[in-house]
Each structure stands twice: as structure tokens, then as C-alpha cells.
Protein backbone atom coordinates (compact mmCIF):
# COMPACT_ATOMS: atom_id res chain seq x y z
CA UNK A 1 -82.61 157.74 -82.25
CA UNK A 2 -80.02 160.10 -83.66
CA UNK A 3 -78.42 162.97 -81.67
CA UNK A 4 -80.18 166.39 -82.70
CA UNK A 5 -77.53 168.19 -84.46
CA UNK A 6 -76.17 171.36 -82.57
CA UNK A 7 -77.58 174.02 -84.03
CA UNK A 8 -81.15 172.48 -83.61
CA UNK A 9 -79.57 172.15 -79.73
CA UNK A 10 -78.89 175.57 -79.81
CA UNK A 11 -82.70 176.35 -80.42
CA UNK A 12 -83.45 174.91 -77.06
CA UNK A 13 -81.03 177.68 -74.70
CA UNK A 14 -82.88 180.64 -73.57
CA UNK A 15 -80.98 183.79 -73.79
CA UNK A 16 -79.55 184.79 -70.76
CA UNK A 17 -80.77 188.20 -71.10
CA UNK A 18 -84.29 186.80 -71.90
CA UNK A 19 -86.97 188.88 -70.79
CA UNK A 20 -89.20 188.05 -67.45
CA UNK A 21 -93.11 188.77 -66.97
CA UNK A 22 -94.79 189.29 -64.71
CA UNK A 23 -97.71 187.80 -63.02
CA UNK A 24 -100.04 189.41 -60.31
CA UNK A 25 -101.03 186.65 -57.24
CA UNK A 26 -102.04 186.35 -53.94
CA UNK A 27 -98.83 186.07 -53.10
CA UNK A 28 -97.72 189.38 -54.81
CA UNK A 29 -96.07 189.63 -57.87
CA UNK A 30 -94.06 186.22 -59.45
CA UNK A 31 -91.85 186.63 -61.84
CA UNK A 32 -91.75 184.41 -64.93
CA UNK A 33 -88.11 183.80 -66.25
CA UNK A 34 -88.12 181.26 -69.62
CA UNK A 35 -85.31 178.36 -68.88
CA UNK A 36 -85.38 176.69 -71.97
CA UNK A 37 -87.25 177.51 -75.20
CA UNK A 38 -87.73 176.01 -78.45
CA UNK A 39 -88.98 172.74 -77.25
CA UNK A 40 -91.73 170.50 -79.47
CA UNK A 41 -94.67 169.62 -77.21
CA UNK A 42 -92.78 168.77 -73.56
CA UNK A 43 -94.67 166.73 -71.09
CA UNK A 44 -92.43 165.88 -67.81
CA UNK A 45 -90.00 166.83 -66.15
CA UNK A 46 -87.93 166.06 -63.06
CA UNK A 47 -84.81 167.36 -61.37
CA UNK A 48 -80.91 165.87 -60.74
CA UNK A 49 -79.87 166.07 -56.82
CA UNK A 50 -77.61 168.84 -58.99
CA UNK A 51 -79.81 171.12 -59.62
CA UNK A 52 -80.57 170.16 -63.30
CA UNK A 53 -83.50 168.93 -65.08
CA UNK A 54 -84.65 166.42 -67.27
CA UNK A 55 -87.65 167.13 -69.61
CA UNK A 56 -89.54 164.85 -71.99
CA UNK A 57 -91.06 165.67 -75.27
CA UNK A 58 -93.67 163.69 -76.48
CA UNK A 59 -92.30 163.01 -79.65
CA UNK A 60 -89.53 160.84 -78.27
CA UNK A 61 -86.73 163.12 -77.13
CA UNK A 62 -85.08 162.98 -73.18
CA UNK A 63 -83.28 166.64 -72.79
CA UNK A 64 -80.87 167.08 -70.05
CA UNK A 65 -80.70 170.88 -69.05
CA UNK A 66 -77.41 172.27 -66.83
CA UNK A 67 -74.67 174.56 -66.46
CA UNK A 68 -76.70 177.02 -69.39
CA UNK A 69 -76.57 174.23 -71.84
CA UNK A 70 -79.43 171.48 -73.46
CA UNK A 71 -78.49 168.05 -75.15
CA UNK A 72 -80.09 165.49 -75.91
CA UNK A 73 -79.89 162.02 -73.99
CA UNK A 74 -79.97 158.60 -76.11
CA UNK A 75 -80.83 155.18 -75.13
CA UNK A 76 -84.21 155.66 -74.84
CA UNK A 77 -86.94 153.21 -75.71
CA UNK A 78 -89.00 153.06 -78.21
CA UNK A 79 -92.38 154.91 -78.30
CA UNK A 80 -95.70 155.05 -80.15
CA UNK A 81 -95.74 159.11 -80.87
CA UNK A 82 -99.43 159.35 -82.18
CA UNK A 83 -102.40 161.04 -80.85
CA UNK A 84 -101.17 161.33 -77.36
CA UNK A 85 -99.06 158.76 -76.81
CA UNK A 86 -95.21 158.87 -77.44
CA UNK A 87 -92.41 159.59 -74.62
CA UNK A 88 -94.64 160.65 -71.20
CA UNK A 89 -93.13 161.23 -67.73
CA UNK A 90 -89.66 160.82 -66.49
CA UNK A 91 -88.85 160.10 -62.49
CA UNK A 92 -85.22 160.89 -60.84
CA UNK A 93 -85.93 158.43 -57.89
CA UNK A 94 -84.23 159.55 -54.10
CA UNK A 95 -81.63 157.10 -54.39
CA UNK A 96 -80.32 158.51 -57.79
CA UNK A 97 -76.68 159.88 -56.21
CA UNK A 98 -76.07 155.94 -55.46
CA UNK A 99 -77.87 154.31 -58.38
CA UNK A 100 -78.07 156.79 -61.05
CA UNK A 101 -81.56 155.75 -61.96
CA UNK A 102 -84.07 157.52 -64.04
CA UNK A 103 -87.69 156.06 -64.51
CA UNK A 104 -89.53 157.02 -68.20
CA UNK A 105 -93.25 156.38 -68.85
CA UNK A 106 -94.54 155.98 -72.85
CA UNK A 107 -97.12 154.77 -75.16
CA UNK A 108 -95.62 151.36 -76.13
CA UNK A 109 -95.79 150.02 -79.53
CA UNK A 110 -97.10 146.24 -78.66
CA UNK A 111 -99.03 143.65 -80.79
CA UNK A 112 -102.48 144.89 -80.69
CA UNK A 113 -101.82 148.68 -80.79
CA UNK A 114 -100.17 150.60 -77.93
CA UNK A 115 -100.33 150.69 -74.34
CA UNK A 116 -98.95 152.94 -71.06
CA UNK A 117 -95.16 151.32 -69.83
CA UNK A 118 -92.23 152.51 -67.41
CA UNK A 119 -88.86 151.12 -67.20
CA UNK A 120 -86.22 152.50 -65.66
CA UNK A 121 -82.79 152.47 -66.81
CA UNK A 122 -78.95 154.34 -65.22
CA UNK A 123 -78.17 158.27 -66.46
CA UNK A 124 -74.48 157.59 -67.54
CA UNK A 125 -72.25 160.05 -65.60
CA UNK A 126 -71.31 162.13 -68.44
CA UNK A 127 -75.36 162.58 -68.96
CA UNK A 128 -75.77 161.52 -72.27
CA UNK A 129 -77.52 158.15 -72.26
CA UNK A 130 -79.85 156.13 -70.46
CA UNK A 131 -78.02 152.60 -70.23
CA UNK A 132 -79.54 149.25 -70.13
CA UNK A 133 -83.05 150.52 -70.12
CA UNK A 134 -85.36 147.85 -69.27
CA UNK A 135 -89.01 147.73 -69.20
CA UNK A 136 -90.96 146.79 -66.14
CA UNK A 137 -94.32 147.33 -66.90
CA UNK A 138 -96.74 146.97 -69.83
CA UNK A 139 -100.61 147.40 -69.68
CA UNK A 140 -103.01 146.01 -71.60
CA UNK A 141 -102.65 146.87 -75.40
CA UNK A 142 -105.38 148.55 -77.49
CA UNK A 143 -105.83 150.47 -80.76
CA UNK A 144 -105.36 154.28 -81.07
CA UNK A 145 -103.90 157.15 -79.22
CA UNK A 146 -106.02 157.87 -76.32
CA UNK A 147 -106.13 158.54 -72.90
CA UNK A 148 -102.29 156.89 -71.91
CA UNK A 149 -102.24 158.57 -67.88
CA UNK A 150 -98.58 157.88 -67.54
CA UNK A 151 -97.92 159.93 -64.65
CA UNK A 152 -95.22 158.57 -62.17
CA UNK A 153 -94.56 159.19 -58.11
CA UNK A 154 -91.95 157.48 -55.91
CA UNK A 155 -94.14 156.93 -53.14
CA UNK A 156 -92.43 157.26 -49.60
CA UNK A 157 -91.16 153.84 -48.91
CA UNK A 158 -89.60 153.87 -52.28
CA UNK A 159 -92.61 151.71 -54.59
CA UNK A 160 -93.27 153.60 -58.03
CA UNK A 161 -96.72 154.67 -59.14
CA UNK A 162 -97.84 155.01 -62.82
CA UNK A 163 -100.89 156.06 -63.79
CA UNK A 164 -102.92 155.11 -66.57
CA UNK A 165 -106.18 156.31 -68.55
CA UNK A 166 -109.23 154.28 -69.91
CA UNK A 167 -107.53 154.54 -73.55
CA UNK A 168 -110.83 156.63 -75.06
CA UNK A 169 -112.87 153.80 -73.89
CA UNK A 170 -115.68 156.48 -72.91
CA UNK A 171 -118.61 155.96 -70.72
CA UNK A 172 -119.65 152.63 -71.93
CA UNK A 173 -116.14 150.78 -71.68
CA UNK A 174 -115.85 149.26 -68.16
CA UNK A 175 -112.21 148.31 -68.31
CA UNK A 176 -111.37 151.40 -65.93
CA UNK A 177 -113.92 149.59 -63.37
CA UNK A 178 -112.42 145.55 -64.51
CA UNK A 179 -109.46 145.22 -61.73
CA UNK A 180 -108.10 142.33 -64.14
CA UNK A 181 -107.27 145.24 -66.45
CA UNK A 182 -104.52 147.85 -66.32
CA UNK A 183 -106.59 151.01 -67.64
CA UNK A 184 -108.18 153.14 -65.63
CA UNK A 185 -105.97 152.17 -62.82
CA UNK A 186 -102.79 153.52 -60.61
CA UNK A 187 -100.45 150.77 -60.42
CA UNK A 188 -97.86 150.40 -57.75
CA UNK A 189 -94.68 148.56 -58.58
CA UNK A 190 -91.40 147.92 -56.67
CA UNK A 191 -88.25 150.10 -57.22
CA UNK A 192 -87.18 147.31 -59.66
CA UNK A 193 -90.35 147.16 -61.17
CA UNK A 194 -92.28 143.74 -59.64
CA UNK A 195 -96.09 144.75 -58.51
CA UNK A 196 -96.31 146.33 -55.10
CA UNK A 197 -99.67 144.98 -54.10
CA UNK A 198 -101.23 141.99 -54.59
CA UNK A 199 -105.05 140.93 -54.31
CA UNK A 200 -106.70 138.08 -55.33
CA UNK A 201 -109.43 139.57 -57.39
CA UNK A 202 -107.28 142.04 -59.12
CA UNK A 203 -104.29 142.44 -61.67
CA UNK A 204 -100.92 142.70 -59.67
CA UNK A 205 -99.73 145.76 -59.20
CA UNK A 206 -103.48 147.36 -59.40
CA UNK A 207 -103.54 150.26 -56.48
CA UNK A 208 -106.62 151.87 -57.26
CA UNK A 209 -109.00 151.76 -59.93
CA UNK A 210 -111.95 154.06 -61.49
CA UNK A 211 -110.14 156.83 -63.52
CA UNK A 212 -110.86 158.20 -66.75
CA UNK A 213 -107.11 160.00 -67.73
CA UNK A 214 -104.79 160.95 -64.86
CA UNK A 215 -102.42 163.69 -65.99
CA UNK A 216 -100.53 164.94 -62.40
CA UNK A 217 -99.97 163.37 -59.54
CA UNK A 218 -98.15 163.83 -56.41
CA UNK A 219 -97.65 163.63 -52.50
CA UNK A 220 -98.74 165.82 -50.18
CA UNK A 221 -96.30 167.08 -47.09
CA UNK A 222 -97.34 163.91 -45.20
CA UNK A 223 -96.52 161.55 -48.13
CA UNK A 224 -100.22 160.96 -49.20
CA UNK A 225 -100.72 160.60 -53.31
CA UNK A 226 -102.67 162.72 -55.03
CA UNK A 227 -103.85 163.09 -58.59
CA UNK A 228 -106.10 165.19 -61.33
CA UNK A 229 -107.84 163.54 -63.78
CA UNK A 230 -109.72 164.81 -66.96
CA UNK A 231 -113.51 163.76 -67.34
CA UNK A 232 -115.45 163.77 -70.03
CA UNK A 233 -117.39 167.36 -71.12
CA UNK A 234 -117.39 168.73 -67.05
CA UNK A 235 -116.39 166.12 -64.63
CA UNK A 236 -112.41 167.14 -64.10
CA UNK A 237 -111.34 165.71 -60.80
CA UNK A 238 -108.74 166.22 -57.79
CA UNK A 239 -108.66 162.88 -56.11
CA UNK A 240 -107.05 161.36 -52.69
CA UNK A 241 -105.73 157.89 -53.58
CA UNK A 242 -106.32 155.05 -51.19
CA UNK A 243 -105.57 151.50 -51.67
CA UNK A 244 -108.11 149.43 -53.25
CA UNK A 245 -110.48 152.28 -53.41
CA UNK A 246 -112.63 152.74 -56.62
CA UNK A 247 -113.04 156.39 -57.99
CA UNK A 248 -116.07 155.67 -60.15
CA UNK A 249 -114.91 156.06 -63.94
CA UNK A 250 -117.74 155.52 -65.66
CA UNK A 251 -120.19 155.06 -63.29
CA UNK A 252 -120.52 158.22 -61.97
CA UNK A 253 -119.29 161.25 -62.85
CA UNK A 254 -119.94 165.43 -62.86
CA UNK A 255 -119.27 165.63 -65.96
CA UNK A 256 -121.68 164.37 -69.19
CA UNK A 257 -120.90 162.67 -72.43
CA UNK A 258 -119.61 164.75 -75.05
CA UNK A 259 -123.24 164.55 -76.89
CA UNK A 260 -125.06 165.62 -73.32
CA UNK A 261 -126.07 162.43 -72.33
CA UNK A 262 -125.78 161.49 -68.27
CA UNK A 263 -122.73 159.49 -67.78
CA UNK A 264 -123.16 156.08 -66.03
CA UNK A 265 -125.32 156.61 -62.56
CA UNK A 266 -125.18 160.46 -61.88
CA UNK A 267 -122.84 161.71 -59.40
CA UNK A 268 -122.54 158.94 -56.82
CA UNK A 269 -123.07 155.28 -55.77
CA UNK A 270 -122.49 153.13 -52.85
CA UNK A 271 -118.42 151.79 -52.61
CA UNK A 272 -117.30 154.20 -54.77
CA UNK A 273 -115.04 157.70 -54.11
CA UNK A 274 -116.10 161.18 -54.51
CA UNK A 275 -113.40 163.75 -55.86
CA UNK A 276 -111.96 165.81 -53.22
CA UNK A 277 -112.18 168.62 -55.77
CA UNK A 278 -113.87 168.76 -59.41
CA UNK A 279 -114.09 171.10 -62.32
CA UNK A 280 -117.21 171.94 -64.62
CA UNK A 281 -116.59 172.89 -67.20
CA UNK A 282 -113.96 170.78 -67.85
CA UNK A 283 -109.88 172.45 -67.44
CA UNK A 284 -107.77 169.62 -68.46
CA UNK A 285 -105.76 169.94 -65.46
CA UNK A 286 -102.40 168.83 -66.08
CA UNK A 287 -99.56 167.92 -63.67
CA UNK A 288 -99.70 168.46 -59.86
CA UNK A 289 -97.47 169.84 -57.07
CA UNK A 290 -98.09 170.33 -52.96
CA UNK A 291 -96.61 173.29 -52.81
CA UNK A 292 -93.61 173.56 -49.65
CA UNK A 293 -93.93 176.97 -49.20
CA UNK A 294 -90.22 177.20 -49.21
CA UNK A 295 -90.25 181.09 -51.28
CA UNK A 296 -94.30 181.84 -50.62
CA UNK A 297 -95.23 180.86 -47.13
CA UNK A 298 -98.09 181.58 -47.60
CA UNK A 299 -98.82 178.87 -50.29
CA UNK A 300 -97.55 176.19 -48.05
CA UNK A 301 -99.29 172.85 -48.58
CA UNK A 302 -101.77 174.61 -51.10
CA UNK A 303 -102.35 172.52 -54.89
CA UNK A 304 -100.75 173.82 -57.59
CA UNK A 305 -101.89 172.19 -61.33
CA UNK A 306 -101.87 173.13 -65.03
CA UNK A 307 -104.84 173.42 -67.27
CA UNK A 308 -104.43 172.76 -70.78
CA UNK A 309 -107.61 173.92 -72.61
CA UNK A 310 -107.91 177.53 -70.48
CA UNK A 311 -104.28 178.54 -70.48
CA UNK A 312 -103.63 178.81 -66.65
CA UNK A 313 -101.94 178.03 -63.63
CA UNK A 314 -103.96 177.32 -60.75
CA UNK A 315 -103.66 177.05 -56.78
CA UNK A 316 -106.28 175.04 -54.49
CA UNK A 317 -106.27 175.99 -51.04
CA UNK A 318 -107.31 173.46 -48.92
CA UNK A 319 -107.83 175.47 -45.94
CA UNK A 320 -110.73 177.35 -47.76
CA UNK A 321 -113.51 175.05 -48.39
CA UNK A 322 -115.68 176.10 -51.90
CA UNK A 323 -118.93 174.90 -53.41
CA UNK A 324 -116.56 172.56 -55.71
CA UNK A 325 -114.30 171.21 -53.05
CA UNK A 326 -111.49 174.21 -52.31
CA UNK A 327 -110.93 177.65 -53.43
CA UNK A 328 -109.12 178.52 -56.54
CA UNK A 329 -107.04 181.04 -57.92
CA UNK A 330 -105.96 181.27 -61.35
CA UNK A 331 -102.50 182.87 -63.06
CA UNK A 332 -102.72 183.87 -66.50
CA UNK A 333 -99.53 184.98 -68.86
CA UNK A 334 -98.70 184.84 -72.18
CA UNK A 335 -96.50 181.97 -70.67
CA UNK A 336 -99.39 179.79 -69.48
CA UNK A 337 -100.77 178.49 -72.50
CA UNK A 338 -101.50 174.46 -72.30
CA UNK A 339 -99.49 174.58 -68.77
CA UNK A 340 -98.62 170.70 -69.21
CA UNK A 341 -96.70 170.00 -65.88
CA UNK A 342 -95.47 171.76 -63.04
CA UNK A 343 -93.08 170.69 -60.39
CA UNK A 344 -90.87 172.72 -57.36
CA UNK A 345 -87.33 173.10 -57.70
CA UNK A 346 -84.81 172.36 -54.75
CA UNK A 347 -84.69 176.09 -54.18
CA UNK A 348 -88.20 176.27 -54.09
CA UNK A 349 -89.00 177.99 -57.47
CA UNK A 350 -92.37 176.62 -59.16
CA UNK A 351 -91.11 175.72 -62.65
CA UNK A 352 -94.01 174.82 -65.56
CA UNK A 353 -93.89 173.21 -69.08
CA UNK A 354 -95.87 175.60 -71.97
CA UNK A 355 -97.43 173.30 -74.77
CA UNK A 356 -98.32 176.40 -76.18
CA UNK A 357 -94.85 178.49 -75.95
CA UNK A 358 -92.79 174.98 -75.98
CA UNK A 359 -90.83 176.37 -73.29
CA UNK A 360 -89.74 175.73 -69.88
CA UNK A 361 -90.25 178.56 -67.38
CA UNK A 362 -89.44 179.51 -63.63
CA UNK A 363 -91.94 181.12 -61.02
CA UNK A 364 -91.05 182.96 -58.22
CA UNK A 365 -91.53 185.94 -56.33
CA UNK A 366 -90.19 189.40 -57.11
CA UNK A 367 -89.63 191.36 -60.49
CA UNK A 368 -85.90 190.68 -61.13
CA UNK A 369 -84.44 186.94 -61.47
């Protein structure tokens, strides 16, 4: 891929002097500062022990945002940009002051069609390429752009989690519930990318299996992984991931089909997980963050998630039980149109990616940055 010329880099600063807004919260007001603007459709995004960040856009470009400047990073693999595939997630593992190490998720173009990969490969220390990438894992490869997951987690003892969706399979494709399969699964690999878990009546690597489309996951403050998932018309789930547990995709679900029709067996069945939280109707939620409560206290250890079809930022508090799991609150700007992902920074600012603005933004309390 070639560099983006400067002045399309330029594009991408916000101004310093760029104007904050304000959103009302539990917490009191946050204030809403844009980082970087200008960006085409961003989907992940993940910090440098430095203080910078890395953020994906789906279309194939890595950016690399410090010191008030954006450029783009090369050596990057190639994607399949259509529907929603293209260039997903990006991890900056614990280790990365020792081994430089950045982990990218994508839609890969494969025989067959496309299908959800990670690879890692080493930031070079001037920033501006990914060297040797290598790709560790490829799932199963089908036709269109559906339903990729993609999501990645370093887990505590240092294994890698990717999610990945049913590929628009819908409610009368098993493959999410086939444990031979990669879709509808959350695979585990090593930190150089062999399978993490082994069982002999399932795919290695194969962690969990059930989902529909994972879009954010993360650990909680005790190092347990969660994730949302979208369902089908209603049927949006928060779910605690266990090992070899099975999370129902299509069997049962809250949701229905898109023309009405009951999905699979209802709401539950016998060896299989119910959501911890679920949505209906349906919010898209998108990327996931337990909250430290490092600037607002208050909002330690509470869920914070995007939705992309109601143009919000939301907080579940699991201390307050609700007839839907836990009790929500919802944040509402301009800024939070299609919130895509959401992640803390090291100084414990909430920071979100806008689909809708193509920007970058940082949350925190107060009215001044």
C-alpha cells in the first residue's frame, strides 16, 4: 500500500484549539475533546506503553497517532475491504517495550471467499512499518462480507483471543454451533500464534462457541473475558466467556429473524449459556471496556460499550440488577454517532471511535481539556 500523501495526513490532526462538548452523566459533566479527525470508517484501536495510539480503518490503513502528529504505518497485510470485512482490530500486547509487537485482525482474501485472521508482526522503532508480518490464524473461508467478529484480547497469562462471527450464516446455518468450524467461535491462540486449547471434539484453538457477531470484548478487573455480540432483529448480548461453554447462536436467542419468525428454540435450552445482559431492540453494541475508575470512581468496574445503530455510549452497572440483566445509562452527542470502539487510556480518559464523525475523541470529566 502506498503512503497517504501529506496533505491527505494533514486531514487526520485535530486542531489544537478544536472545540470540546459537553456531555451530561451520572458522573457529572464529561467533556468530549476530538483527537484525530478526518478518518474513513475506523474500527480499533489500541495504545503504545508511550502514550500513543494506533487506530485501524477498515479500508486497510494502520495510523500511528503521537506527539500532535498522524502517519500512516506500512507493511500491513492484505485485506478483503468489502461489506464489513477489510483491516479489523489491532492489539499492542504487554510485552511490546521488549518485543515491539503489534497484533492486527482482517477479513482475509483466501480461495473460497474471505475469512477472519490475526498475525502479528514488530512496530519498527521509528513507527512507520509493521515488519515481517506473519499470519497465525485463518478461519474457515466463505463467500461475502458478513459477520467477520475480529475482536482481539491478550488474556492474562499472555494467550490471544480473536473473535469471530457466523459470516451471515443466519438462523439456519449451524456452523456457529459445529466446534470443527472457526465461525461463531472465540479462539484462543498462543502469543506466537499456535492454538491455546486443545479438545478432541473440537477445532484447535476453539475457546468457546455459539455466537452470532462479536464486536467488543474485554477483561474485567479480575482478568475474566467479556464480550457483546449483535443478534439478529432483538437478541443483542453481553456475555461471560468460559471455556468450552456454548452461548446458543442459533438455537436460542431474544431476538427473532429479520422476517419475525422465532429463532431456533426460544430463549433457552439445556447445556447452553444465557447472556449476562441482552438488548431488544437490537443496539449493535460495539467495542467493550471495564471501566478502572481511575478519573470517575464512581464508574469503577461498571461496562462501558458503543452502539452503532442508536448513536450512543453506554454504561452497565453491574451492581444494579435490571429486568434485562444490569442497569443502563446512555450518553448522547453529536460525537456519538456509530460509537465503533471504545477503550481507557493510561491516564484513565475513556477514548471512542465515531463511524459517523470519522473521528477519534477523548472523555473525561470537567468542561476544559
Amino acid at each position: 500500500m502506498k503512503p497517504a500523501p501529506i496533505l491527505a495526513l494533514a486531514a487526520l490532526l485535530a486542531s489544537p484549539a478544536a472545540a470540546e462538548g459537553i456531555i451530561p452523566s451520572s458522573a457529572g459533566s464529561l467533556a468530549v475533546t476530538p483527537v484525530l479527525t478526518g478518518l474513513n470508517e475506523p474500527w480499533g484501536m489500541a495504545f503504545l506503553p508511550d502514550g500513543s495510539v494506533l487506530v485501524t480503518e477498515r479500508d486497510g490503513r494502520l495510523l500511528l497517532s503521537r506527539d500532535g502528529a498522524a502517519a500512516e504505518v506500512g507493511g500491513l497485510p492484505e485485506v478483503f475491504a468489502e461489506g464489513q470485512g477489510g483491516l479489523l482490530d489491532v492489539l499492542v500486547p504487554r510485552d511490546f517495550a521488549d518485543s515491539r509487537r503489534v497484533w492486527l485482525s482482517f477479513a482475509n482474501p483466501v480461495e473460497g471467499g474471505a475469512a477472519t485472521a490475526t498475525g502479528f508482526g514488530r512496530l519498527s522503532d521509528d513507527g512507520t512499518r509493521i515488519e515481517g508480518f506473519r499470519t497465525v490464524f485463518t478461519g474457515d473461508p466463505m463467500p461475502g462480507g458478513r459477520h467477520f467478529g475480529a475482536r482481539l484480547v491478550e488474556m492474562p497469562d499472555g494467550t490471544v483471543a480473536l473473535t469471530t462471527g457466523d459470516r451471515g450464516t443466519g438462523p439456519m446455518g449451524l456452523q456457529a454451533q459445529d466446534p470443527q468450524r472457526a465461525e461463531g467461535k472465540v479462539i484462543l491462540l498462543t502469543g506466537e500464534g499456535a492454538p491455546a486449547v486443545t479438545r478432541p471434539d473440537a477445532r484447535p484453538g476453539v475457546f468457546s462457541l455459539g455466537h452470532r457477531n462479536i464486536q467488543g470484548a474485554t477483561l474485567d478487573l479480575q482478568g475474566q473475558l467479556w464480550v457483546v455480540e449483535h443478534g439478529a432483529r432483538g437478541g443483542d448480548e453481553l456475555n461471560r466467556i468460559e471455556e468450552g461453554r456454548n452461548y446458543g447462536w442459533p438455537v436460542i436467542s431474544y431476538g427473532v429473524n429479520y422476517n419475525g419468525d422465532t429463532i431456533g428454540n426460544g430463549s433457552a435450552q439445556d447445556g447452553m449459556e444465557q447472556p449476562v445482559h441482552y438488548w431488544d431492540p437490537s443496539i449493535a453494541p460495539s467495542g467493550l471496556l471495564v471501566y478502572s475508575g481511575k478519573l470517575i470512581p464512581g464508574w469503577k468496574g461498571d461496562i462501558l460499550f458503543g452502539s452503532l445503530n442508536s448513536d450512543f455510549l453506554g454504561r452497565l452497572d453491574p451492581d444494579t440488577p435490571a429486568a434485562t440483566g444490569f442497569a443502563e445509562e446512555r450518553l448522547s452527542s453529536d460525537e456519538t454517532q456509530r460509537v465503533r470502539d471504545v477503550t481507557e487510556a493510561p491516564d484513565g480518559s475513556i477514548w471512542f471511535l465515531s463511524v459517523g464523525q470519522g473521528a477519534l475523541y477523548r472523555l473525561a470529566p470537567g468542561t476544559s481539556g
